[in-house]
Protein backbone atom coordinates (compact mmCIF):
# COMPACT_ATOMS: atom_id res chain seq x y z
CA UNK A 1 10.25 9.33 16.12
CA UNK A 2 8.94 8.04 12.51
CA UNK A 3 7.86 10.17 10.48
CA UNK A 4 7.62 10.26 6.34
CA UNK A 5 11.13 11.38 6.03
CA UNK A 6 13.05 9.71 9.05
CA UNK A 7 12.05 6.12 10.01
CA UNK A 8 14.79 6.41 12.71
CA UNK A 9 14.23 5.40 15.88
CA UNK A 10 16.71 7.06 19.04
CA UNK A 11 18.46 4.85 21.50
CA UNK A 12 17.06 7.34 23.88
CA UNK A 13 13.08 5.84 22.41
CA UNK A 14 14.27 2.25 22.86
CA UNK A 15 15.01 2.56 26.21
CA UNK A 16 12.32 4.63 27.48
CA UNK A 17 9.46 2.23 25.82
CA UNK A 18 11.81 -0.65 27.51
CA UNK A 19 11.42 1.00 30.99
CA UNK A 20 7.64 1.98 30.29
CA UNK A 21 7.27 -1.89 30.14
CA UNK A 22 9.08 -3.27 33.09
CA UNK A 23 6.79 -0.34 35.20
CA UNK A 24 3.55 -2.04 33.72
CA UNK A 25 1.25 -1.93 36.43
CA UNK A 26 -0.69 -4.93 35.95
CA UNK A 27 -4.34 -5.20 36.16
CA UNK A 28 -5.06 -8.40 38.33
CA UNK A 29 -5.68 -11.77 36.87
CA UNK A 30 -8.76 -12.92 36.48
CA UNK A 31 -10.00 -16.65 37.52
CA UNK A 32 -10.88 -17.28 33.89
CA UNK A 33 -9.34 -19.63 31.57
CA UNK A 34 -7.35 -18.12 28.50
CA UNK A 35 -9.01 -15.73 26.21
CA UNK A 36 -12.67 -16.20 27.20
CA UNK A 37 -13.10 -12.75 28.64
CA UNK A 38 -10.37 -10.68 26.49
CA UNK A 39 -6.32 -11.19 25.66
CA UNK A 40 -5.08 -13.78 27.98
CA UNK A 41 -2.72 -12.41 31.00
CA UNK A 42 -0.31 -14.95 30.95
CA UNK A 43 0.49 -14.32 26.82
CA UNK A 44 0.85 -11.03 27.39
CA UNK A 45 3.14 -11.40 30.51
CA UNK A 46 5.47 -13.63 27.94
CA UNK A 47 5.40 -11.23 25.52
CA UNK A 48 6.13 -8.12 27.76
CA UNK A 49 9.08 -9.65 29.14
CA UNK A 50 10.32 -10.35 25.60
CA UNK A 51 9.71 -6.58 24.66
CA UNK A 52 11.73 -5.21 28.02
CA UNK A 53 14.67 -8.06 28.07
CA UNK A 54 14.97 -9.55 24.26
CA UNK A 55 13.46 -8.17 21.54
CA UNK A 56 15.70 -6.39 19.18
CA UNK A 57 14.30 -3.45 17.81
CA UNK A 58 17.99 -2.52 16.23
CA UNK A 59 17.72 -5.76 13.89
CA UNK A 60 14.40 -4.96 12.75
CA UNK A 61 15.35 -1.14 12.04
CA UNK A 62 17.79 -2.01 9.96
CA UNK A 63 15.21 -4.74 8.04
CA UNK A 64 12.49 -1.61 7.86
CA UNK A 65 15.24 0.80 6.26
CA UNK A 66 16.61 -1.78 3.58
CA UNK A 67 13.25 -1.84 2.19
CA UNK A 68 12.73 0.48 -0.87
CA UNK A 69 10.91 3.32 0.56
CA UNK A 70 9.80 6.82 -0.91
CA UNK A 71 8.51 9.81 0.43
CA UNK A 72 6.48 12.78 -0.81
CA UNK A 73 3.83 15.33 -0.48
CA UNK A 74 0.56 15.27 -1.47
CA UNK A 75 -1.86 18.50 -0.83
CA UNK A 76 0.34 19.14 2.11
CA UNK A 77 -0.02 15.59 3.38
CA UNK A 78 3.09 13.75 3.67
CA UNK A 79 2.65 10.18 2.80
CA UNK A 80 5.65 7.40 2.50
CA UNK A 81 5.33 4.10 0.19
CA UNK A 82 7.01 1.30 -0.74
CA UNK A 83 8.08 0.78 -4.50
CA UNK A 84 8.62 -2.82 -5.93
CA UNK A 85 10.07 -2.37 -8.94
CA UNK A 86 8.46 -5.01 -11.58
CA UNK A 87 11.67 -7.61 -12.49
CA UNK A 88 10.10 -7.11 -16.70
CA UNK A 89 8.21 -4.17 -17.16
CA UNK A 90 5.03 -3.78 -19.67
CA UNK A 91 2.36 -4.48 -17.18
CA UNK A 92 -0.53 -2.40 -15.59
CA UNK A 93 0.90 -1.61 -11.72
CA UNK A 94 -0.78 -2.19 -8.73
CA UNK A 95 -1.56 -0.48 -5.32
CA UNK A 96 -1.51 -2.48 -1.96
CA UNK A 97 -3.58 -1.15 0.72
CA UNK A 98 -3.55 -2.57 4.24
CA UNK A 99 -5.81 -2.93 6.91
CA UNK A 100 -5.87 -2.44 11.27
CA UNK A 101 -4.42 -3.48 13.13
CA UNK A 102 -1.35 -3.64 10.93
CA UNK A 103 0.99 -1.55 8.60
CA UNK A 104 2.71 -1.11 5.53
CA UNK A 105 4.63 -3.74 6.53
CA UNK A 106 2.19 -6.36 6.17
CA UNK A 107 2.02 -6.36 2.30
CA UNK A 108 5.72 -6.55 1.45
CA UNK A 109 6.01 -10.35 1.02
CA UNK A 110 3.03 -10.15 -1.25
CA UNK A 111 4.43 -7.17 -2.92
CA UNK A 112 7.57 -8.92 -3.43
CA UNK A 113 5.85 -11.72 -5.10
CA UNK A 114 4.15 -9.54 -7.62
CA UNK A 115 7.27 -7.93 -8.64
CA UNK A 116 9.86 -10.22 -8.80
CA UNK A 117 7.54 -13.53 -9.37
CA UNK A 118 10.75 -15.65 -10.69
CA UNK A 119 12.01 -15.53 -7.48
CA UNK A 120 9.22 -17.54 -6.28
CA UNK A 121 8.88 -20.00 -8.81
CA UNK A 122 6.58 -17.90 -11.03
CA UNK A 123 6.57 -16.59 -14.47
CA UNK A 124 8.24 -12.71 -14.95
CA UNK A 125 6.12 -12.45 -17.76
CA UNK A 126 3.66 -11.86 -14.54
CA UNK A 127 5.82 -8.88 -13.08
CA UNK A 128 4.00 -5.93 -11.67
CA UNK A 129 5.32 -3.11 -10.29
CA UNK A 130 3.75 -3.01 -6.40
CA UNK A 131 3.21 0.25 -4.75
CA UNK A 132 2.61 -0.06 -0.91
CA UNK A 133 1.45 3.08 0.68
CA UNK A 134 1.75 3.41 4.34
CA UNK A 135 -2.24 4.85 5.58
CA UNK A 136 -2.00 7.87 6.74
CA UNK A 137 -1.75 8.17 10.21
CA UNK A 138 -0.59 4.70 10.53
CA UNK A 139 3.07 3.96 11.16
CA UNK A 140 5.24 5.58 8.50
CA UNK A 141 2.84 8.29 7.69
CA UNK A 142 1.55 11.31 9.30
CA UNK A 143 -2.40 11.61 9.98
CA UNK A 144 -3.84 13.88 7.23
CA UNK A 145 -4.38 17.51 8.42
CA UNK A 146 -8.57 17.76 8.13
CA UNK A 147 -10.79 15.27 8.95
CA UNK A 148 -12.67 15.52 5.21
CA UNK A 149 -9.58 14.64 3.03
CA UNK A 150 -10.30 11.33 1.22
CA UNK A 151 -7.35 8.84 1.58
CA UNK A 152 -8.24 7.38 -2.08
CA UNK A 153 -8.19 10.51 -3.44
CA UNK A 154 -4.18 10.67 -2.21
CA UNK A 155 -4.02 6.98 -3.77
CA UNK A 156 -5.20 8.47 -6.84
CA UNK A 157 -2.75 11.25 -7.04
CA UNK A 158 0.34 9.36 -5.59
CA UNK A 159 -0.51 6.58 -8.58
CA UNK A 160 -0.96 9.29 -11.51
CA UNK A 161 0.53 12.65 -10.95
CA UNK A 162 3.27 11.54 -8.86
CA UNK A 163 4.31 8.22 -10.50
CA UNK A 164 3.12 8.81 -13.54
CA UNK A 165 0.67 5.47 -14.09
CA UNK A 166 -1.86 6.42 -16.27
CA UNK A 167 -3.82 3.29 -15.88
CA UNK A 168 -3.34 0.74 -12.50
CA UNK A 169 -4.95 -1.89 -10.43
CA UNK A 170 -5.60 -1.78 -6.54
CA UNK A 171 -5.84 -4.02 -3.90
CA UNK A 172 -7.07 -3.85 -0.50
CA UNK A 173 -8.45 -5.90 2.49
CA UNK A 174 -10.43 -4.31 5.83
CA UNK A 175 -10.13 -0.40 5.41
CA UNK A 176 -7.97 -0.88 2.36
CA UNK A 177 -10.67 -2.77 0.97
CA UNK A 178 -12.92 0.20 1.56
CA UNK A 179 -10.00 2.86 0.40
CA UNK A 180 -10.03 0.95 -3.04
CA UNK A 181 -13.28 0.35 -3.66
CA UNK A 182 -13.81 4.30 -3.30
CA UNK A 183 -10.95 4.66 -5.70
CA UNK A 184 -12.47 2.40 -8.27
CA UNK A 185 -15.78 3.90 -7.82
CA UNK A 186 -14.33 7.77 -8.19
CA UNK A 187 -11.71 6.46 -10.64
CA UNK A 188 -12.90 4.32 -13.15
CA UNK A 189 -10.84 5.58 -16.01
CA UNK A 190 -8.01 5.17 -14.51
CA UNK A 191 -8.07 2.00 -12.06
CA UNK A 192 -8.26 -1.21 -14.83
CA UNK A 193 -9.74 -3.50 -12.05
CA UNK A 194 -9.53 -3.94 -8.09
CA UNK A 195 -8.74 -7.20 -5.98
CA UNK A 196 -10.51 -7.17 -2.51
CA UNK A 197 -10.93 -9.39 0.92
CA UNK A 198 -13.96 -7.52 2.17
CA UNK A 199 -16.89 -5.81 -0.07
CA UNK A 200 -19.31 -3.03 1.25
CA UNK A 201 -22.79 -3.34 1.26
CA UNK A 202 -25.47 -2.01 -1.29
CA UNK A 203 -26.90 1.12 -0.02
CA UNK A 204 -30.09 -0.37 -1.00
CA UNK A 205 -31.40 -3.79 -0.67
CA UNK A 206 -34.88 -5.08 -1.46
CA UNK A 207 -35.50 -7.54 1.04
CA UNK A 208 -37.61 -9.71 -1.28
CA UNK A 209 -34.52 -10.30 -3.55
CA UNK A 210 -32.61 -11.87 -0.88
CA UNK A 211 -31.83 -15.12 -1.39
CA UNK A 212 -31.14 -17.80 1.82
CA UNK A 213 -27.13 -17.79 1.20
CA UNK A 214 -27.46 -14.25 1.46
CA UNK A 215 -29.54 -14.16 4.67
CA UNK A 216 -27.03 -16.63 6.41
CA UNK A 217 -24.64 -13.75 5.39
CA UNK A 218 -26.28 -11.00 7.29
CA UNK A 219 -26.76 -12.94 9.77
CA UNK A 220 -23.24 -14.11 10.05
CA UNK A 221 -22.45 -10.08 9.99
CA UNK A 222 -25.13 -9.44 13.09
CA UNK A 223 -23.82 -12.50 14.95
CA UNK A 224 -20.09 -10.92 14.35
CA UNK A 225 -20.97 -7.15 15.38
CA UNK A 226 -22.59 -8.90 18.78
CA UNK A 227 -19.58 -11.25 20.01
CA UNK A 228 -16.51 -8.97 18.59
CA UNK A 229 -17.72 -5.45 17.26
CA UNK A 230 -17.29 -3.82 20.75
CA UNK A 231 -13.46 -2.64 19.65
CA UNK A 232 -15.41 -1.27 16.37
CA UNK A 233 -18.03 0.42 18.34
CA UNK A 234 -15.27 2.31 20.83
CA UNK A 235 -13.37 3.33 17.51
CA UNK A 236 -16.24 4.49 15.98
CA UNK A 237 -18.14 6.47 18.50
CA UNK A 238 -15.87 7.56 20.97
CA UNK A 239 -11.92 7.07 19.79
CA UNK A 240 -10.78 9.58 21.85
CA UNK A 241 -11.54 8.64 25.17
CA UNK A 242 -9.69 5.52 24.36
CA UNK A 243 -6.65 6.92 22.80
CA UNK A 244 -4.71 8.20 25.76
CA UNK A 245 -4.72 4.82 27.54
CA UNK A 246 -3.41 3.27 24.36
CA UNK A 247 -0.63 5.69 23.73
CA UNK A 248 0.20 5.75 27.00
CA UNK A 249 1.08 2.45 28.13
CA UNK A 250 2.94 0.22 25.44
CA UNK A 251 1.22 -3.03 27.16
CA UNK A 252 -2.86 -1.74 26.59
CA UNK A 253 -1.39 -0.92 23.38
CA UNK A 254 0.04 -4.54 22.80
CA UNK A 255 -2.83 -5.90 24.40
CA UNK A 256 -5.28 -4.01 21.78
CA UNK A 257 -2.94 -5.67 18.55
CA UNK A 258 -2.65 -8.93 20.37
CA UNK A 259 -6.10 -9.90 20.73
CA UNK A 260 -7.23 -9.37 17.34
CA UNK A 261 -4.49 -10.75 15.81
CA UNK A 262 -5.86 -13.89 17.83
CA UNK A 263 -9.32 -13.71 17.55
CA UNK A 264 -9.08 -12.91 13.63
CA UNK A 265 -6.18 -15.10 12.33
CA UNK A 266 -6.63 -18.56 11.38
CA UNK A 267 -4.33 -19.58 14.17
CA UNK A 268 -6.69 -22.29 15.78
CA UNK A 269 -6.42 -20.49 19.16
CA UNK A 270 -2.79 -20.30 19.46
CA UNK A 271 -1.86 -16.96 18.38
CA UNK A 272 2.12 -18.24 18.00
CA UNK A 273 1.17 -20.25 15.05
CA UNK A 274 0.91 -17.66 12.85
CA UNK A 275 2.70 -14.80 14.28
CA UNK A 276 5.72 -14.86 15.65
CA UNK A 277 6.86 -13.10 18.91
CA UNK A 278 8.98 -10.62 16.69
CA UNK A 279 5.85 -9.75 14.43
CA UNK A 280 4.05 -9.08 17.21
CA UNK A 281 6.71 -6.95 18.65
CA UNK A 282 7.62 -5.08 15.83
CA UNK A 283 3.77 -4.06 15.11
CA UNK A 284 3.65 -2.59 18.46
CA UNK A 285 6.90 -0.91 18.39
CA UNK A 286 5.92 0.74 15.28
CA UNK A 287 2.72 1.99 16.19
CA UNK A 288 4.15 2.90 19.86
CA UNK A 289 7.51 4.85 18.23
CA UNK A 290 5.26 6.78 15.62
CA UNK A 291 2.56 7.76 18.47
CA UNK A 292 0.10 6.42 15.65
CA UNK A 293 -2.46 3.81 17.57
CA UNK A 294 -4.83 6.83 17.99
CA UNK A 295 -4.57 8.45 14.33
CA UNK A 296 -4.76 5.08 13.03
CA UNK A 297 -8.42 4.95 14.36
CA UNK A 298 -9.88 7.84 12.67
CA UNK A 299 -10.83 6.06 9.48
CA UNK A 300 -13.72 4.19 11.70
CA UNK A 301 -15.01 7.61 13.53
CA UNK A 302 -14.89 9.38 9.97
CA UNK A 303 -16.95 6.86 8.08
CA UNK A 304 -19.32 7.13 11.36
CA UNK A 305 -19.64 10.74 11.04
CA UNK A 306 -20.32 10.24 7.57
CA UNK A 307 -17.37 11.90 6.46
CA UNK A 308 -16.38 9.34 4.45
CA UNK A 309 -17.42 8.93 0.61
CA UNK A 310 -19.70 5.78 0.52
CA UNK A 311 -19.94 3.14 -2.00
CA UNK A 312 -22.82 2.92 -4.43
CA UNK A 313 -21.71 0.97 -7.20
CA UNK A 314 -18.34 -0.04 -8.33
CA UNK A 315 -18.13 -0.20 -12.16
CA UNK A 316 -14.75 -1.36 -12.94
CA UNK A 317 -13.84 -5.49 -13.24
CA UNK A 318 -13.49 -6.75 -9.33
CA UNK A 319 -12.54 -9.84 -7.71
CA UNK A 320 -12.98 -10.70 -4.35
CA UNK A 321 -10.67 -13.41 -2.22
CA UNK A 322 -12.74 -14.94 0.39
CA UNK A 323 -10.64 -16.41 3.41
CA UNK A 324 -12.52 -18.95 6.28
CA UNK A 325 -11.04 -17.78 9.18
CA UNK A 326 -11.51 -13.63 7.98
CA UNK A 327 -14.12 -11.89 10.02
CA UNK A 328 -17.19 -12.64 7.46
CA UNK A 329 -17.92 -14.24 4.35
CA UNK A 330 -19.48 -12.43 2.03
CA UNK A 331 -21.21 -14.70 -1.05
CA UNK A 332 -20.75 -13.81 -4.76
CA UNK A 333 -24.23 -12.73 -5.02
CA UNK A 334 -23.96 -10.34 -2.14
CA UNK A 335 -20.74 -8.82 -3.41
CA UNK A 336 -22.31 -8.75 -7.16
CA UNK A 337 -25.03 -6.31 -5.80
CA UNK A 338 -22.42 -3.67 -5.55
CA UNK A 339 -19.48 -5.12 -7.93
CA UNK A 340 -18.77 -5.90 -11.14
CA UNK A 341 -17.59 -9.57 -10.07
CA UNK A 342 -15.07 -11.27 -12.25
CA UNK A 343 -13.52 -13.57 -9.99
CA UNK A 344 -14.47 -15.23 -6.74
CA UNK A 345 -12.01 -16.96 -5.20
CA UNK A 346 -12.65 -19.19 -1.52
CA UNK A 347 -9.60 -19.97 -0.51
CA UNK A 348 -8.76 -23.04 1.98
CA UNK A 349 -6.93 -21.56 4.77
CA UNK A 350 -6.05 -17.77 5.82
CA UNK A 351 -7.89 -14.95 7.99
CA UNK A 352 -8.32 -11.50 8.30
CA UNK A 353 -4.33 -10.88 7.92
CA UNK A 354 -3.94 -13.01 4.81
CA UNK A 355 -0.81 -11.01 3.17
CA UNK A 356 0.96 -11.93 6.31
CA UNK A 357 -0.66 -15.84 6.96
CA UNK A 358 -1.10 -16.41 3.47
CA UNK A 359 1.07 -14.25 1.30
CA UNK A 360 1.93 -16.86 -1.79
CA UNK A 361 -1.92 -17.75 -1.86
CA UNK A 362 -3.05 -14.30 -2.34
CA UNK A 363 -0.38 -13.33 -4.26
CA UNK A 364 -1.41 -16.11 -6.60
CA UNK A 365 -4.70 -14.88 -6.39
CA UNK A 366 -4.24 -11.59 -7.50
CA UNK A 367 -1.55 -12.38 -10.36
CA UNK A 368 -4.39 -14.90 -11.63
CA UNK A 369 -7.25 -11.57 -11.64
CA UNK A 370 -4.36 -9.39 -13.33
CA UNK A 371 -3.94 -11.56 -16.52
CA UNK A 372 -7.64 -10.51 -16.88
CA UNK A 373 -6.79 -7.29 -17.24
CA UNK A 374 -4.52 -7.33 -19.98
């Protein structure tokens, strides 16, 4: 099993989520076309077979240990992260903070390109040192012990007492987005600015200051929580009647990642054109080894519960990347209500898993918002 301290995976493991997979019992096709009511049967079929026959969890092991992980313990939490090492150092570092359904994982081509931008054709004088946290109770960490411990208040600690940054930036989209606003907003002498893909909304809105682009907004967001906030609603409400299904059987679980990873990916419809079978694979072979798909949904039932610190009003410089295929679209304006907007940034292709679709755009993005800083 994965844990913070072994990211080994048994032979034993392999084979048993192999066998799980070729005993699917499948629920029976539907006579409707593709995705129209849910994660087409026929994808998922494809991609089972790959997981039971082909897939080669061995070669992606050994691609998931070469990476330069580090492990520690934080208020009896143990949390593992990624360190990219900045190719010049001088600069403020940064902390990368996924979103779900993903991982760690997600943010190491863009944390490559912030530390080693040479590489890619960029300037070193641009080098930051990149510290990816894995969430816990996401693949690669363990969930935190209590259901009131603040994850940002671990970021906070990790960056500063453990590493020893007295001043850094933070980036985040989705629930890292959320994670590092609330360390900006608890943190402002020590986090110089923050980088996000999604904003929160003011606690407090007059409705007579709200302009037309900012309607269309809201009603973007309403139109959104209708057609594909169902999986938000479960997760939020009642996580734990879904959980055993999904940690159960490794094809609901694949089924669960597929379909948003679809629905939320500027892929045009064809989820292949953006993902490859092996991403796909490896996403739900890390969340199915670790046992982490139902941890990794206690972030939405905690900020439900309102156990979660909310934003008010984030002081510290912000800029906010706005992709067109990302789940909404949040204007300047809108985001200025509860930021400190420096930057606003549409970009021209990319969804809601841009480090992945669109790693040297945001990457760019974010190395454009850090000269700011300095």
């Amino acid at each position: 099993m994965i844990d913070a301290f072994d990211l080994r995976v048994s032979a034993a493991d392999v084979d048993d989520l192999r066998d799980r997979v070729r005993r699917t019992r499948w629920a029976p096709a539907w006579p409707v076309e593709g995705w129209l009511a849910g994660t087409d049967h026929e994808t998922l079929r494809r991609l089972a077979d790959r997981w039971a026959n082909d897939f080669d969890w061995d070669a992606r092991q050994r691609e998931i240990d070469a990476l330069p992980w580090r492990s520690v313990l934080l208020d009896g939490t143990p949390l593992s992260y990624l360190r990219f090492d900045a190719e010049r150092p001088g600069r403020i570092p940064i902390v990368l903070t996924n979103g779900w359904p993903s991982s760690a994982l997600e943010l190491v081509d863009v944390a490559r390109r912030l530390a080693s931008p040479s590489i890619y054709g960029g300037d070193a004088a641009d080098a930051v040192t990149a510290i990816v946290p894995a969430l816990p109770g996401f693949p690669f960490s363990p969930q935190r012990p209590t259901l009131d411990d603040q994850t940002h208040e671990l970021w906070h600690q990790l960056m500063t007492e453990k590493l020893g940054f007295e001043l850094y930036a933070a980036h985040g989209g989705d629930l890292g987005a959320g994670i590092t606003s609330r360390l900006a907003q608890s943190h402002p002498e020590s986090v110089a600015g923050i980088h996000l893909l999604a904003v929160a909304s003011p606690p407090v809105v007059d409705e007579a200051t709200v302009t037309a682009e900012e309607r269309a907004y809201l009603d973007e967001v309403r139109t959104w929580t209708a057609t594909e906030g169902a999986y938000q609603h479960q997760q939020q409400t009642r996580p734990l009647t879904l959980a055993p299904a999904l940690s159960d059987s490794p094809i609901g679980l694949l089924s669960w990642i597929l379909e948003k990873h679809r629905a939320w990916s500027d892929c045009g419809g064809d989820v292949s054109s953006r993902f490859s079978d092996d991403y796909l694979l490896t996403l739900a072979s890390l969340y199915w080894f670790s046992d982490s798909i139902s941890t990794s949904l206690r972030p939405y039932f905690e900020y439900a519960s309102g156990r979660t610190t909310r934003v008010e009003r984030v002081g510290v410089p912000t800029a906010l990347a706005v992709f067109p295929h990302d789940l909404t679209h949040p204007p300047r304006s809108w985001a200025e209500r509860t930021y400190d907007i420096v930057r606003y940034t549409v970009m021209p292709r990319g969804g809601h898993f841009a480090p992945h679709e669109e790693p040297e755009l945001l990457a760019a993005d974010i190395v454009e918002f850090h000269r700011q800083l300095h």
